[in-house]
C-alpha atoms as a PDB file:
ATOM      1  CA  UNK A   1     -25.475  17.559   2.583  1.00  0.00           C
ATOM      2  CA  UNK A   2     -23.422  19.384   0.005  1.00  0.00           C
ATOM      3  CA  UNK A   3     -21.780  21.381   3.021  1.00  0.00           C
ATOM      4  CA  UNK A   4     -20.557  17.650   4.341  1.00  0.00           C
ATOM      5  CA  UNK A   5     -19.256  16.684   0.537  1.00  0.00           C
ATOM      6  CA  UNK A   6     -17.397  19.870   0.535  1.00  0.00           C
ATOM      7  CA  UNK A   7     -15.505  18.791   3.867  1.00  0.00           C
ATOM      8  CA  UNK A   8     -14.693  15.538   3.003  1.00  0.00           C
ATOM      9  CA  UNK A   9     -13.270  16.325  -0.765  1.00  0.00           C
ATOM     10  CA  UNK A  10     -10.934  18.962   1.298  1.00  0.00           C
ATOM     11  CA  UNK A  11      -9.662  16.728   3.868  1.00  0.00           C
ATOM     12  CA  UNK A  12      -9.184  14.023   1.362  1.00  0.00           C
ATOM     13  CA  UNK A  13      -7.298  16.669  -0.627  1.00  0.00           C
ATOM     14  CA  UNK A  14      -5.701  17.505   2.147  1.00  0.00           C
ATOM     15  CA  UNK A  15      -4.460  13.850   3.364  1.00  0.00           C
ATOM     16  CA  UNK A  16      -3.475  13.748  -0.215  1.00  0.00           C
ATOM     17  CA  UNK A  17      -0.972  16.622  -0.445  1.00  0.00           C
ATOM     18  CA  UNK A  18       0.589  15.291   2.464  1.00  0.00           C
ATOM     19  CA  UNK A  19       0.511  11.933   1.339  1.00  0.00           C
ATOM     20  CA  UNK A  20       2.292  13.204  -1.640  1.00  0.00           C
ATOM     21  CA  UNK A  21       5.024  15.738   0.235  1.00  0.00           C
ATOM     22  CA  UNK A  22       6.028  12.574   1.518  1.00  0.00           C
ATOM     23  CA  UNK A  23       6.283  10.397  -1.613  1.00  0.00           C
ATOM     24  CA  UNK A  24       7.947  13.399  -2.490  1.00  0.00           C
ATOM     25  CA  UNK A  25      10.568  13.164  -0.306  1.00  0.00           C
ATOM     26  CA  UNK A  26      11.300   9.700  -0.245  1.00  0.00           C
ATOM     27  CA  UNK A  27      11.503  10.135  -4.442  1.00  0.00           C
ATOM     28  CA  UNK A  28      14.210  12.632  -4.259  1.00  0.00           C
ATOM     29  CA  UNK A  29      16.090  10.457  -1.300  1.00  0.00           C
ATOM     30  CA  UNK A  30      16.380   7.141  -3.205  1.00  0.00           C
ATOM     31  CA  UNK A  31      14.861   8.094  -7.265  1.00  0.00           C
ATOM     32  CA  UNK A  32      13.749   4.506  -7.121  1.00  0.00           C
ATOM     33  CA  UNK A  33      11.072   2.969  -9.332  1.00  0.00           C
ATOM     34  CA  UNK A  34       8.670   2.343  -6.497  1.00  0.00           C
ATOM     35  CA  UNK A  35       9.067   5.367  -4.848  1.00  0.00           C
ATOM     36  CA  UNK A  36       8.071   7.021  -8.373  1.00  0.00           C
ATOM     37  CA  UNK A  37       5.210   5.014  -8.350  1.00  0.00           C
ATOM     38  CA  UNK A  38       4.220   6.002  -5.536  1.00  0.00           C
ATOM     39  CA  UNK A  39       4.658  10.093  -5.957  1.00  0.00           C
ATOM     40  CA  UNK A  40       2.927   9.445  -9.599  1.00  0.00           C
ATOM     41  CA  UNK A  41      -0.082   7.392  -7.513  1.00  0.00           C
ATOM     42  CA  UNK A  42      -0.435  10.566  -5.077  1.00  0.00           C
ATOM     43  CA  UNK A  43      -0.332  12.897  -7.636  1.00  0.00           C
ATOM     44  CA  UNK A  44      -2.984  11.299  -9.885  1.00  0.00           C
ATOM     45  CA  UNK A  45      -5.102  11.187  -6.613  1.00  0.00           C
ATOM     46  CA  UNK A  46      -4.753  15.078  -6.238  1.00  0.00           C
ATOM     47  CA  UNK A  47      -5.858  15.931 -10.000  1.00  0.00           C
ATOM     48  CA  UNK A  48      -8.947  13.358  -9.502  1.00  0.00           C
ATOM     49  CA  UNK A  49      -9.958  15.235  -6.101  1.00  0.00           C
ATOM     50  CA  UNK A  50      -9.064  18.802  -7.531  1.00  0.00           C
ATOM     51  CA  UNK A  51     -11.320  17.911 -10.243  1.00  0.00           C
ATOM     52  CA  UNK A  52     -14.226  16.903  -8.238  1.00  0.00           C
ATOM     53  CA  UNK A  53     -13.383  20.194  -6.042  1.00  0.00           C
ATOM     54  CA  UNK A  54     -13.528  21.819  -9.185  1.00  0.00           C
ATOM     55  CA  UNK A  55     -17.088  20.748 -10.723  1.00  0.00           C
ATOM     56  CA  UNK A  56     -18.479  21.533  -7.280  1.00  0.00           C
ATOM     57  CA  UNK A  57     -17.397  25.026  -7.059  1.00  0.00           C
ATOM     58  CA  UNK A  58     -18.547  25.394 -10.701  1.00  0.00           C
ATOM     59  CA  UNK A  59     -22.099  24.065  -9.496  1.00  0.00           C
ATOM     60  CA  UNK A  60     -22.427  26.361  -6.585  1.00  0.00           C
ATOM     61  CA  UNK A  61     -21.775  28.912  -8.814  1.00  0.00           C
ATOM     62  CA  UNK A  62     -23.751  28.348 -11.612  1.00  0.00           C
ATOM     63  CA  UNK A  63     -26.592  27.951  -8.857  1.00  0.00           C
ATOM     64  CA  UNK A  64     -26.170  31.273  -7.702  1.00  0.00           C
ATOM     65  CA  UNK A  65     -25.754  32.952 -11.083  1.00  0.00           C
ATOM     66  CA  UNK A  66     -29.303  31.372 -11.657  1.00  0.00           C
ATOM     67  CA  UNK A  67     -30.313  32.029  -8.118  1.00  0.00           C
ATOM     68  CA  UNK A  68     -29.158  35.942  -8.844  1.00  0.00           C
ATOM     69  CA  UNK A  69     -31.056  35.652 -12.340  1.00  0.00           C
ATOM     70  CA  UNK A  70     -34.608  35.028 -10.668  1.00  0.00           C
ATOM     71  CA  UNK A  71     -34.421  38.024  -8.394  1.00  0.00           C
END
């Protein structure tokens, strides 16, 4: 199960990144208000899925560091 987690946080990150490199662009076409809404929106969404990314690596670790620790 925590194989099918890790998929879907990376192709959410990745849908994100490209969800943002295309705010992106738009923002430095027109620099209007809703196109900086919408780069801000994208980028939030890539700091809340890095951090989820994030805890799970730490967990997987931690789980083998004990894992390591009982041999």
């Amino acid at each position: 199960m925590e194989n099918f987690d890790r998929d879907d946080i990376h192709d959410e990150l990745s849908k994100a990144y490209v969800e943002y490199f295309q705010m992106n662009d738009w923002w430095e076409r027109n620099r209007s208000i809703r196109a900086y809404y919408a780069v801000q929106k994208t980028v939030r969404k890539i700091r809340k899925l890095a951090k989820l990314r994030n805890q799970q690596i730490k967990a997987q670790h931690d789980a083998k560091r004990e894992e390591r620790k009982g041999n």
